[in-house]
C-alpha atoms as a PDB file:
ATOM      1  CA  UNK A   1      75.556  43.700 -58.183  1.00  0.00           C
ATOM      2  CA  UNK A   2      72.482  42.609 -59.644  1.00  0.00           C
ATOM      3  CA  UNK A   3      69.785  40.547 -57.753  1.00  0.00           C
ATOM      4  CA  UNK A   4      67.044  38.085 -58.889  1.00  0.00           C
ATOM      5  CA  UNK A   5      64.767  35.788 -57.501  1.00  0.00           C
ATOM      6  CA  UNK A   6      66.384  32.647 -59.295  1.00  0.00           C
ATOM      7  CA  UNK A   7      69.725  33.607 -57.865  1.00  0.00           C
ATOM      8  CA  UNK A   8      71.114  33.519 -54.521  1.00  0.00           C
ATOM      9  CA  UNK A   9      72.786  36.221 -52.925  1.00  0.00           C
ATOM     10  CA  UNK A  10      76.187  34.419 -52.545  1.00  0.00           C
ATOM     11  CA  UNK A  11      76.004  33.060 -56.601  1.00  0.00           C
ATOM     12  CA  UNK A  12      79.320  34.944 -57.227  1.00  0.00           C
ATOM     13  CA  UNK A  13      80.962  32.691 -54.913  1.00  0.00           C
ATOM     14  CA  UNK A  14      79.438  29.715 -56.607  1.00  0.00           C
ATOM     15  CA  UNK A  15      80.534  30.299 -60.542  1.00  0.00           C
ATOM     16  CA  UNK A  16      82.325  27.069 -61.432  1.00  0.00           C
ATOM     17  CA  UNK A  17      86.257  28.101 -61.662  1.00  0.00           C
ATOM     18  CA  UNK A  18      85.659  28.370 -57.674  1.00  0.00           C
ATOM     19  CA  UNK A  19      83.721  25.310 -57.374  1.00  0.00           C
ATOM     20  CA  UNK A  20      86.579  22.850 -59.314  1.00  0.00           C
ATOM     21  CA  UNK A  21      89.428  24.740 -57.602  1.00  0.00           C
ATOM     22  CA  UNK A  22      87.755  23.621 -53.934  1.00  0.00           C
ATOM     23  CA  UNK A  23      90.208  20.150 -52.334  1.00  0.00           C
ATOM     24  CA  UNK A  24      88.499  17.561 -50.457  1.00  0.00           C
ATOM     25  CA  UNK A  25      89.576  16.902 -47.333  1.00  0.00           C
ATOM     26  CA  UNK A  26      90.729  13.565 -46.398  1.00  0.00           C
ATOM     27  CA  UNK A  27      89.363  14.038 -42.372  1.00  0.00           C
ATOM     28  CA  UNK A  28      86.726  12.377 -40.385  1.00  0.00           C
ATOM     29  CA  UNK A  29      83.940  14.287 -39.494  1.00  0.00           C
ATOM     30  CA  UNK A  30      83.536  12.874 -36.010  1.00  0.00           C
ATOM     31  CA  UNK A  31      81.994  15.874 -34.518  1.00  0.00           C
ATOM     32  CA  UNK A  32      78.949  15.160 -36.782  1.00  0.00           C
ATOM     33  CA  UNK A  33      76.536  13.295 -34.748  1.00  0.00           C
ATOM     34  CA  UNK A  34      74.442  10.653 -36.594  1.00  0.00           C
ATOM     35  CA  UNK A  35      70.796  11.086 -35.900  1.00  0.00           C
ATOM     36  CA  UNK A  36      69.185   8.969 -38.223  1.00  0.00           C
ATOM     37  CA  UNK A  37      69.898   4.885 -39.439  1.00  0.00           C
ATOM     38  CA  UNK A  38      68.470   2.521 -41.990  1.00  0.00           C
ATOM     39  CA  UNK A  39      64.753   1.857 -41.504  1.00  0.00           C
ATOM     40  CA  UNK A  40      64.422   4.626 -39.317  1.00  0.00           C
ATOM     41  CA  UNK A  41      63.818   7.487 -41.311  1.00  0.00           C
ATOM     42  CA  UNK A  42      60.289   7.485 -39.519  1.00  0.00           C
ATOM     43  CA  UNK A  43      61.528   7.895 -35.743  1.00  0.00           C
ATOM     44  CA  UNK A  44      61.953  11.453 -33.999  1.00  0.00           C
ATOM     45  CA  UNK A  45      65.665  12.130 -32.480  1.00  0.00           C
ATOM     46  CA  UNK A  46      63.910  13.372 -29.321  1.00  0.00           C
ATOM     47  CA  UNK A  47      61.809  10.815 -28.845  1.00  0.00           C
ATOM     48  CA  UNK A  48      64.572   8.252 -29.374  1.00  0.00           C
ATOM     49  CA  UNK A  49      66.787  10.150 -26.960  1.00  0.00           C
ATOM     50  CA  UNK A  50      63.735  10.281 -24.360  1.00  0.00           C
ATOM     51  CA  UNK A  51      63.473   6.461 -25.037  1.00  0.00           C
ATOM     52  CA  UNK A  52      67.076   5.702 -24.570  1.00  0.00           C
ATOM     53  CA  UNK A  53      67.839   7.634 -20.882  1.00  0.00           C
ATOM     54  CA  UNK A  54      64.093   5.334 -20.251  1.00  0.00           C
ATOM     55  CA  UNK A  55      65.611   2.365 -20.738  1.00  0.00           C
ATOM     56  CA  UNK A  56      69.330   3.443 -18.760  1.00  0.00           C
ATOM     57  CA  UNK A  57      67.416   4.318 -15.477  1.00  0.00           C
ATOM     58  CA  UNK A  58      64.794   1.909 -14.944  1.00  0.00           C
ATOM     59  CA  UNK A  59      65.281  -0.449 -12.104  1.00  0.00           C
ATOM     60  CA  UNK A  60      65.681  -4.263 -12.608  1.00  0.00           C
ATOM     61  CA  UNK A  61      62.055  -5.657 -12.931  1.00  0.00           C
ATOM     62  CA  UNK A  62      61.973  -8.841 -11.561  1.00  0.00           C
ATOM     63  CA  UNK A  63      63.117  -7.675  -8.211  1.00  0.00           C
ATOM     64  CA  UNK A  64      61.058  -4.979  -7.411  1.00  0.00           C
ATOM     65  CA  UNK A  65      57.686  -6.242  -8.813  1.00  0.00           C
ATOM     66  CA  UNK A  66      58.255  -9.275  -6.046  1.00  0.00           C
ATOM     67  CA  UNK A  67      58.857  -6.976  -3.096  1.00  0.00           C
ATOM     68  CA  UNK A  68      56.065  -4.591  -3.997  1.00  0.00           C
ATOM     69  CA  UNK A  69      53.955  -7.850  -4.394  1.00  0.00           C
ATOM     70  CA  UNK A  70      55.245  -9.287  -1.177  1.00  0.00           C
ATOM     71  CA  UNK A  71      54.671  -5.951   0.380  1.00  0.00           C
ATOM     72  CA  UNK A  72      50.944  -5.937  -0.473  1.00  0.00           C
ATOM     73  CA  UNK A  73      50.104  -9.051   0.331  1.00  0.00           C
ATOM     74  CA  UNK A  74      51.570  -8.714   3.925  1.00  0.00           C
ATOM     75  CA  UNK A  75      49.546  -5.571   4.563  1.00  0.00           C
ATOM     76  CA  UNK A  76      46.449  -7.302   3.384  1.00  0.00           C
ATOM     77  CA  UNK A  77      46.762 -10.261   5.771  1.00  0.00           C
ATOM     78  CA  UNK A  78      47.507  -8.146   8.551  1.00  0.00           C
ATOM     79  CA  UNK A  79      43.917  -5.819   7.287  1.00  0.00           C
ATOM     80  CA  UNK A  80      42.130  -9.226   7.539  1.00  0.00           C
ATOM     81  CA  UNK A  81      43.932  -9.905  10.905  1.00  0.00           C
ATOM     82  CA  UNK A  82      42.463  -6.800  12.693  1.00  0.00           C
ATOM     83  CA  UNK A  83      38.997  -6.885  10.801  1.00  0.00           C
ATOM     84  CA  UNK A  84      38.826 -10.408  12.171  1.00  0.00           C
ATOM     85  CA  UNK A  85      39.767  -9.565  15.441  1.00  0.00           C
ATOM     86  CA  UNK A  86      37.258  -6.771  15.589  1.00  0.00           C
ATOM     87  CA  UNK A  87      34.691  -9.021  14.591  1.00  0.00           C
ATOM     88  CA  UNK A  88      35.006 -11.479  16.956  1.00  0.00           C
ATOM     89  CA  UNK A  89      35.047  -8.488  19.958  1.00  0.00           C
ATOM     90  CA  UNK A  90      32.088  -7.784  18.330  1.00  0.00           C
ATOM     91  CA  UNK A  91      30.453 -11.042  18.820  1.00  0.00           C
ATOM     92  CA  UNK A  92      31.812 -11.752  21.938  1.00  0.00           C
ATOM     93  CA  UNK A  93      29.774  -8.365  23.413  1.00  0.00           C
ATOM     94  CA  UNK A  94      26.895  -9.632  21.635  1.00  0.00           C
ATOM     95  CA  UNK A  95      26.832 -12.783  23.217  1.00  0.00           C
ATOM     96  CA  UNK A  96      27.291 -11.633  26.400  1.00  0.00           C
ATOM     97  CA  UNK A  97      24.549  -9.206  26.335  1.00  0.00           C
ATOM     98  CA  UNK A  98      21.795 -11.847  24.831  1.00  0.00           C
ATOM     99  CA  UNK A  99      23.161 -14.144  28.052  1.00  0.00           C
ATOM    100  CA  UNK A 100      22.344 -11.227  30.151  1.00  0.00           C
ATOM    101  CA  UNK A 101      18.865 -10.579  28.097  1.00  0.00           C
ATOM    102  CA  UNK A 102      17.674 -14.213  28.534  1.00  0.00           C
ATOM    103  CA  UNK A 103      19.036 -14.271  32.541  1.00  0.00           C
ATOM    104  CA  UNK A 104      16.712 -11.470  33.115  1.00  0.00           C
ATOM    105  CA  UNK A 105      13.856 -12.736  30.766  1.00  0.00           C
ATOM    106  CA  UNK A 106      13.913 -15.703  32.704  1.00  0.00           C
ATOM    107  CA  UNK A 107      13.840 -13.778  35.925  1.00  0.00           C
ATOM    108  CA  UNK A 108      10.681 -11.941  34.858  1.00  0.00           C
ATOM    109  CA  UNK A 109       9.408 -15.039  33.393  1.00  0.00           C
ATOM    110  CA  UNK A 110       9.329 -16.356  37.089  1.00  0.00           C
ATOM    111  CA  UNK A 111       7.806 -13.302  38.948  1.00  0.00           C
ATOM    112  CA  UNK A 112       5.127 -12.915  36.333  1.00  0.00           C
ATOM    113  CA  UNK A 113       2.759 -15.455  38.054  1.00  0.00           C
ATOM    114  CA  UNK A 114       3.102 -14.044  41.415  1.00  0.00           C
ATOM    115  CA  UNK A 115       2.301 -10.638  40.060  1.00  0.00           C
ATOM    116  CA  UNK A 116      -0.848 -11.881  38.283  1.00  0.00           C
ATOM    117  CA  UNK A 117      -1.987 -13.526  41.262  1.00  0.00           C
ATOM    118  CA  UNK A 118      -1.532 -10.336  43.311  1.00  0.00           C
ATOM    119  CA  UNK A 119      -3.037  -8.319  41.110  1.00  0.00           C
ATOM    120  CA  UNK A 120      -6.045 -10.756  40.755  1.00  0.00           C
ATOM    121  CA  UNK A 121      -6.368 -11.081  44.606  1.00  0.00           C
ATOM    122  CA  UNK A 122      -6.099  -7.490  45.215  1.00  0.00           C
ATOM    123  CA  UNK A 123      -7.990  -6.341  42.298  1.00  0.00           C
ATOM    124  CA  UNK A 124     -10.866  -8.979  43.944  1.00  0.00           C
ATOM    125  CA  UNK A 125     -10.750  -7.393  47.536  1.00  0.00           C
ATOM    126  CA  UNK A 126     -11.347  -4.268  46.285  1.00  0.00           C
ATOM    127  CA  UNK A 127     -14.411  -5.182  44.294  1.00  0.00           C
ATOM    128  CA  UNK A 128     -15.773  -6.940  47.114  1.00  0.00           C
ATOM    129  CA  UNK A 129     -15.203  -3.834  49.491  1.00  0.00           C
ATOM    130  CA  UNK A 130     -17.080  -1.504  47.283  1.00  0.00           C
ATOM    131  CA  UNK A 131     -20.212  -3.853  46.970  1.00  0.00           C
ATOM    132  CA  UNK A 132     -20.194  -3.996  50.860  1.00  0.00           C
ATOM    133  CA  UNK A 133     -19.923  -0.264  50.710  1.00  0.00           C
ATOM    134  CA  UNK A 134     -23.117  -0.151  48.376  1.00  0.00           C
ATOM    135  CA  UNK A 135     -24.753  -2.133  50.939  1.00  0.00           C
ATOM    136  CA  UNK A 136     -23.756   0.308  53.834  1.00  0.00           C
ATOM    137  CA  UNK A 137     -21.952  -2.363  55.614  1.00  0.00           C
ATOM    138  CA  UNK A 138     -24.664  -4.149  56.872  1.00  0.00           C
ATOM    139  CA  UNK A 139     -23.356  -6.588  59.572  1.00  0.00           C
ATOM    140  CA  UNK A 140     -25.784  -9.031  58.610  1.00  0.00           C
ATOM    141  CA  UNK A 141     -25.065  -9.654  54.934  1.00  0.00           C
ATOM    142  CA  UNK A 142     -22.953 -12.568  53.133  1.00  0.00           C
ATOM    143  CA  UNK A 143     -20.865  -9.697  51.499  1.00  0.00           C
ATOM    144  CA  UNK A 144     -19.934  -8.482  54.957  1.00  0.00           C
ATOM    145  CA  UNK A 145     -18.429 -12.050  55.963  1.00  0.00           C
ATOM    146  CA  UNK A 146     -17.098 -11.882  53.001  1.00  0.00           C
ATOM    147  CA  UNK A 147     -15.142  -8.753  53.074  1.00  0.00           C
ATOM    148  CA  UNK A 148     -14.189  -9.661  56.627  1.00  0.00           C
ATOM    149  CA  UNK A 149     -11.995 -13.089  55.804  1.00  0.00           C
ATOM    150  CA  UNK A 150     -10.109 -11.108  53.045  1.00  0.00           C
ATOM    151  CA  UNK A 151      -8.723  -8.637  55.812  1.00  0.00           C
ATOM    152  CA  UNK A 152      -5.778  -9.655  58.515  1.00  0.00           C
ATOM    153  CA  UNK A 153      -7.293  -9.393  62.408  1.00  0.00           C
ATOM    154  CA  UNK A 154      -5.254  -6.414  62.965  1.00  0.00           C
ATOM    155  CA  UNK A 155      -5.558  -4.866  59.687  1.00  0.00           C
ATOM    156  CA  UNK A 156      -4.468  -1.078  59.760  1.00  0.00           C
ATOM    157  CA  UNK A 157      -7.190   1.234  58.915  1.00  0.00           C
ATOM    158  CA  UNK A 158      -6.236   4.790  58.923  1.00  0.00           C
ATOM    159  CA  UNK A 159      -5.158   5.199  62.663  1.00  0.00           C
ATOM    160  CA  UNK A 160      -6.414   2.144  64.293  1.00  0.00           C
ATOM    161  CA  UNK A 161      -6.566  -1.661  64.263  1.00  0.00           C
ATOM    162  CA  UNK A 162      -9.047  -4.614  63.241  1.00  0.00           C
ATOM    163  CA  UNK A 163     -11.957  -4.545  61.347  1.00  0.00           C
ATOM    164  CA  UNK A 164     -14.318  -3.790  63.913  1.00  0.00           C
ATOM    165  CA  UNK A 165     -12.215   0.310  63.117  1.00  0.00           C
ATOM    166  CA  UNK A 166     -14.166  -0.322  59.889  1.00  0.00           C
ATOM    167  CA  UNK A 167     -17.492  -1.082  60.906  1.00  0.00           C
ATOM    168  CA  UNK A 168     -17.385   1.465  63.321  1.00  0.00           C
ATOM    169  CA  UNK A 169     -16.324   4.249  60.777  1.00  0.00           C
ATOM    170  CA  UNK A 170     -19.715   3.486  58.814  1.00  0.00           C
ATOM    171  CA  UNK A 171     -21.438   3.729  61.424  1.00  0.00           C
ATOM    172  CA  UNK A 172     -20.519   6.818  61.646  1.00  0.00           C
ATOM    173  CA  UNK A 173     -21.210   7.157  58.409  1.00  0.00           C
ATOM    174  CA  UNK A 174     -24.672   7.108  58.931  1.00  0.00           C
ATOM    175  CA  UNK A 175     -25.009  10.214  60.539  1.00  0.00           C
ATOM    176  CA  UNK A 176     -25.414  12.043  57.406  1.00  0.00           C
ATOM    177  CA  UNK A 177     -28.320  11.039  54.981  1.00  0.00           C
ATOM    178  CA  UNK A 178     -27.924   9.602  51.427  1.00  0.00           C
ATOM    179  CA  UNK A 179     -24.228   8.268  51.582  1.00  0.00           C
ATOM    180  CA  UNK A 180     -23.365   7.384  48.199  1.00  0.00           C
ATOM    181  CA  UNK A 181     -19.452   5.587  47.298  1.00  0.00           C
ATOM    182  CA  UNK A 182     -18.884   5.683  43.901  1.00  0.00           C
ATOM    183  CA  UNK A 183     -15.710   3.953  42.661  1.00  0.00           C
ATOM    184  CA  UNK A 184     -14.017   5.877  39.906  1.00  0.00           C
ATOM    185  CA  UNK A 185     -10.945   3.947  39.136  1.00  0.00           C
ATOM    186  CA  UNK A 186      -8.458   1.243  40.613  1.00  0.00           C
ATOM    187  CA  UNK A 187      -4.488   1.869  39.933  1.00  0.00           C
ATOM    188  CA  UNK A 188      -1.912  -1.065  40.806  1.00  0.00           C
ATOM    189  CA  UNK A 189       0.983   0.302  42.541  1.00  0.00           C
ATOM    190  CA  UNK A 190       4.145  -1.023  43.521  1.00  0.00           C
ATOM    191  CA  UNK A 191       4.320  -2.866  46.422  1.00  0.00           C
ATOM    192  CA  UNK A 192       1.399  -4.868  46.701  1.00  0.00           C
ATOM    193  CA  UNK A 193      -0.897  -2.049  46.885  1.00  0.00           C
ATOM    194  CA  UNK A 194      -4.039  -0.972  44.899  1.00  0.00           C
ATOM    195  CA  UNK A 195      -5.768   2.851  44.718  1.00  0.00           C
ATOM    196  CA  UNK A 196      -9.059   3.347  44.441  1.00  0.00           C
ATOM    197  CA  UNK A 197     -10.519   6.857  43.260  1.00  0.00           C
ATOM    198  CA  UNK A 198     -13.730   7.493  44.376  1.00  0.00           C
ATOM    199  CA  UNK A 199     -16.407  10.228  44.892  1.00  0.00           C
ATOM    200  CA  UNK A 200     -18.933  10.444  48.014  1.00  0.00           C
ATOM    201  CA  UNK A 201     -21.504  12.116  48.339  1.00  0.00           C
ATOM    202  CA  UNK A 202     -23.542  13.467  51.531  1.00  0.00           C
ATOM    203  CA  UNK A 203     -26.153  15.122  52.672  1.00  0.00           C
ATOM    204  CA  UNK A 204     -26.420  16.917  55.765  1.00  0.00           C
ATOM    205  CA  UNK A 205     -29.300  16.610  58.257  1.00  0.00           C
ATOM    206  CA  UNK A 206     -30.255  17.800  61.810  1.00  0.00           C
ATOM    207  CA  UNK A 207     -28.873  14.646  62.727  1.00  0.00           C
ATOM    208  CA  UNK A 208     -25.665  15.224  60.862  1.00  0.00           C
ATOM    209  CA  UNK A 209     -25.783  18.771  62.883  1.00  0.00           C
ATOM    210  CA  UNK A 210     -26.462  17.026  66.324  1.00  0.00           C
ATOM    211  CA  UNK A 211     -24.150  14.374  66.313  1.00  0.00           C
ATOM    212  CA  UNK A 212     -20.957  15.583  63.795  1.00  0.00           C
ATOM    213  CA  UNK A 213     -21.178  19.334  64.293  1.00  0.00           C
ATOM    214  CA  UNK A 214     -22.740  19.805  67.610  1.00  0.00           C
ATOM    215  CA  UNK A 215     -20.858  22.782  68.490  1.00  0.00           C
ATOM    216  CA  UNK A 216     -22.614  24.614  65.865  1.00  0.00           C
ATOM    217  CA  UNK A 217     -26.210  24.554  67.896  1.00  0.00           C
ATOM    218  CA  UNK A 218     -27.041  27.481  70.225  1.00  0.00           C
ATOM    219  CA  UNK A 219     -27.599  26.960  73.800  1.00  0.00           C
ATOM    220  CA  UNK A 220     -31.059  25.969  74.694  1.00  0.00           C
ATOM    221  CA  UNK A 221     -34.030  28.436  75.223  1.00  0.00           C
ATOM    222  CA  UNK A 222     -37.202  27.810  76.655  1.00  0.00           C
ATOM    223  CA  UNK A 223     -38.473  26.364  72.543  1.00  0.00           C
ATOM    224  CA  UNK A 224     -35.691  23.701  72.777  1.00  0.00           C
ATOM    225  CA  UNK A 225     -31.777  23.757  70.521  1.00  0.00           C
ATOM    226  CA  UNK A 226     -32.001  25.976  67.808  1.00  0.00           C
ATOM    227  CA  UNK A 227     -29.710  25.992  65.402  1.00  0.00           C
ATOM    228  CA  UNK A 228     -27.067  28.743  64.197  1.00  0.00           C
ATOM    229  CA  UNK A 229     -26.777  31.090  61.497  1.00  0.00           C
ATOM    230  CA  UNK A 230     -23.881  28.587  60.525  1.00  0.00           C
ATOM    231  CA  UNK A 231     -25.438  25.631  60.915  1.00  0.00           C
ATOM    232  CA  UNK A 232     -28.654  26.777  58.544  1.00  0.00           C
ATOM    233  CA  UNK A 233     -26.208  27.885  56.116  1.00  0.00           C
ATOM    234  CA  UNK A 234     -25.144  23.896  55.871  1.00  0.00           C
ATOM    235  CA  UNK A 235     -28.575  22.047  56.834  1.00  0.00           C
ATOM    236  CA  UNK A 236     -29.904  20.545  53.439  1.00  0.00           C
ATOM    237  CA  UNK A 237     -26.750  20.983  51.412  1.00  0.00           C
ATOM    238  CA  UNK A 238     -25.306  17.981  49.544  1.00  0.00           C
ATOM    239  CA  UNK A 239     -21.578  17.541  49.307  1.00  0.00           C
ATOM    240  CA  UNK A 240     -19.400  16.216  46.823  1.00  0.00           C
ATOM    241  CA  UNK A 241     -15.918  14.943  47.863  1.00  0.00           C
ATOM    242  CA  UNK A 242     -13.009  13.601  45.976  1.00  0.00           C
ATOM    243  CA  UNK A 243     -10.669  10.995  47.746  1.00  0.00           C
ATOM    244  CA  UNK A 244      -9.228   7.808  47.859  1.00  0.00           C
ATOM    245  CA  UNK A 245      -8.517   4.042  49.576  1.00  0.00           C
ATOM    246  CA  UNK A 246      -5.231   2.096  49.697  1.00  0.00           C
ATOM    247  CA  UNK A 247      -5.734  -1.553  49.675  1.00  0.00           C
ATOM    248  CA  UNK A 248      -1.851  -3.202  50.703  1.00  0.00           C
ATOM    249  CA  UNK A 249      -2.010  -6.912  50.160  1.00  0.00           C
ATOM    250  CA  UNK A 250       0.469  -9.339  52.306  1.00  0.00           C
ATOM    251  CA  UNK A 251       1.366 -12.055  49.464  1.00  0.00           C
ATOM    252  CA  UNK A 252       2.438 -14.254  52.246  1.00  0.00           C
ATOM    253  CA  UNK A 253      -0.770 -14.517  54.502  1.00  0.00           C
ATOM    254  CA  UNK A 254      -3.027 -13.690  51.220  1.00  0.00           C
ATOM    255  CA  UNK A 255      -5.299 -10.784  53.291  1.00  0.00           C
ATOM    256  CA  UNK A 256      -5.071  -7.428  53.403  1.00  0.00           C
ATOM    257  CA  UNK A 257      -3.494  -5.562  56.267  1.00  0.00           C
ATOM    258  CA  UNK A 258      -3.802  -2.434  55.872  1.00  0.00           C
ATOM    259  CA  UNK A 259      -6.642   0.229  54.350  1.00  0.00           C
ATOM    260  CA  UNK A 260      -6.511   4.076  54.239  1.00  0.00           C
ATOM    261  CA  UNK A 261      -9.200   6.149  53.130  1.00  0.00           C
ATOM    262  CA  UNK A 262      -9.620   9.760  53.001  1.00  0.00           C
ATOM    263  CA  UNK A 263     -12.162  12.221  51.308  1.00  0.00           C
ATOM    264  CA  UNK A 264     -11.854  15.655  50.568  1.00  0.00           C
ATOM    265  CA  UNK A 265     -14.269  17.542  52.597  1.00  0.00           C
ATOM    266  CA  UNK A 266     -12.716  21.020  52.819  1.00  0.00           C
ATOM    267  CA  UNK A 267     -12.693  22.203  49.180  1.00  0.00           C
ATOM    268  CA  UNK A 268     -16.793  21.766  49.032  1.00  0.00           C
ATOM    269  CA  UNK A 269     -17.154  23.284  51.956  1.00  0.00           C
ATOM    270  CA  UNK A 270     -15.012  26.103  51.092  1.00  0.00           C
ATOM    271  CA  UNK A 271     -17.063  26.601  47.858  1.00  0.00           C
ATOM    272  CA  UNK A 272     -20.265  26.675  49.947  1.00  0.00           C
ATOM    273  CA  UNK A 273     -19.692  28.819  53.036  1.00  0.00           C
ATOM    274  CA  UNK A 274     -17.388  31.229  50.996  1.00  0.00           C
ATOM    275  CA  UNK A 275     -15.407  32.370  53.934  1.00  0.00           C
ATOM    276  CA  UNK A 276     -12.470  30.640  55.214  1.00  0.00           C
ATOM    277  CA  UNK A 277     -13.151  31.527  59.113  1.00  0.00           C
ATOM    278  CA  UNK A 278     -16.704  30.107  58.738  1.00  0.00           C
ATOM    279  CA  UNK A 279     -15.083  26.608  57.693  1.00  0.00           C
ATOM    280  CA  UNK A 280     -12.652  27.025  60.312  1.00  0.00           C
ATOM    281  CA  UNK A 281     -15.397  27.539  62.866  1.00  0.00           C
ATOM    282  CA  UNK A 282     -17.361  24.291  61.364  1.00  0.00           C
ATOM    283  CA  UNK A 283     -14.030  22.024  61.698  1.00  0.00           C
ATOM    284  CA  UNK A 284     -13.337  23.854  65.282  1.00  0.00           C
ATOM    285  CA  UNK A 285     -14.940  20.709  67.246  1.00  0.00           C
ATOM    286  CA  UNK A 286     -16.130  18.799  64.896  1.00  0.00           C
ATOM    287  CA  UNK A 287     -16.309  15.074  65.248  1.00  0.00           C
ATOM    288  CA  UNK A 288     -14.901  14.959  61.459  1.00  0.00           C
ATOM    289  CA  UNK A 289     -11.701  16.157  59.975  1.00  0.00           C
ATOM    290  CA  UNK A 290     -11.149  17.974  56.792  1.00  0.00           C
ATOM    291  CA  UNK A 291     -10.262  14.854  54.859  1.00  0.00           C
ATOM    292  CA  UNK A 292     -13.666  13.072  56.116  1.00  0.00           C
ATOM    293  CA  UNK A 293     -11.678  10.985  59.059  1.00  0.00           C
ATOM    294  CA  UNK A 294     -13.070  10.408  61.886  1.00  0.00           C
ATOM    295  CA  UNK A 295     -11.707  12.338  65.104  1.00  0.00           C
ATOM    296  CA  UNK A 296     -10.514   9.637  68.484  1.00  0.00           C
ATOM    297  CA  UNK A 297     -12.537  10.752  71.528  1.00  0.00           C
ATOM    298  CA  UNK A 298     -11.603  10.076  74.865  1.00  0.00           C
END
């Protein structure tokens, strides 16, 4: 058998005594599927099958759009529900704490006078005080009578009573030479009181020796007292001492009642002699303590 491109392989079975012989049948085709119609030569089978089992299976629309809608719209209002809710805790707190803000503005509001006026009382006495002081207490000065009708008859200073304890302690004072107060700084506390920081300054004499260290003088010879090995080593020297005064204020009777002062007379002294038993010896019998109060005799 021959073969050419222009002929098939099964043209022997196609020569025309076989093609006229062939009977048409007079049967349906009905296992033939028809995939294409009129107009629509343009349209894919699959896509028109994919189309079709679309269309079968979807849900009626109408019905489940509403619920869906219905749905939402529920959830929203009940969103808007608890937001709202939240915001009106919200405000509720906030109102409560400005009611509580302006109780206790007005409460301060109230107290501030009375606090001013302390302060400016206080804050007075002590000025006054420290001019006296300047003046070394003189008994006969307006500033004393002053200082005197701002403090309560049985004002507390340090461990006694009245203000005659206060004039007696500078008195005292003036057994040492060149007594100098300087005030530093004054400090409102709580409780009606006032600090003042201050620095003194001393010098100390024979009569400082005699009368606020006697025990430091040797026993008389036939030349009179002589004085110590000590005692020279602190004749002439000037001491500086830290310390401080208290001023409480009674609001109600407008005076002060009570006044504590104190001055730090070891550390100098310490820094001077060099040797702790030699300032033990000085304090032994003094008529002074370490923090520059003055010692109750009997």
């Amino acid at each position: 058998m021959t073969f050419s491109s222009f002929r098939p392989p099964n043209s022997h079975l196609l020569r025309d005594d076989i093609v006229t012989e062939a009977v048409q049948s007079n049967r349906q085709a009905n296992n033939v599927v028809a995939l294409f119609k009129a107009g629509d030569e343009n349209i894919s089978p699959v896509r028109k099958r994919s189309e079709s089992k679309h269309l079968t299976g979807a849900p009626p629309t109408g019905v489940s759009c509403t619920s869906i809608a219905d749905s939402l719209a529920l959830n929203e209002r009940e969103i808007q529900e608890i937001q709202m809710q939240k915001k009106q805790r919200i405000m509720i707190s906030s109102f409560l704490a400005l009611h509580h803000e302006i109780k206790e503005l007005k409460r301060q509001r109230q107290n501030i006078p009375a606090v001013v006026s302390t302060a400016n009382e206080i804050w007075d006495v002590a000025v006054q005080y420290f001019r006296l002081v300047r003046q070394n207490f003189h008994p006969n000065s307006r500033q004393f009578q002053v200082v005197r009708a701002m403090m309560a008859p049985d004002v507390v200073y340090n461990c006694e009573y009245g203000f005659e304890a206060i004039v007696q302690s500078w008195c005292f004072m003036q057994w040492f030479g060149n007594v100098e107060v300087e005030l530093e700084n004054l400090k409102m506390c709580a409780g009606n009181e006032m600090i003042a920081t201050t620095r003194t300054k001393v010098t100390i004499t024979e009569r400082t020796l005699a009368n606020v260290f006697p025990h430091l003088l040797n026993s008389k010879l036939s030349n009179g007292t002589t004085f110590s090995s000590l005692a020279n080593k602190l004749l002439g020297q000037r001491l500086t001492m830290r310390g401080s005064t208290c001023f409480r204020w009674d609001g109600k009777k407008n005076l002060v009642v009570s006044l504590v002062t104190q001055s730090d007379m070891l550390r100098p002294l310490v820094e001077l002699l060099e040797s702790l038993d030699d300032v033990s010896r000085v304090f032994e019998q003094a008529a002074i303590s370490p923090s520059f109060q003055w010692r109750l005799t009997s």
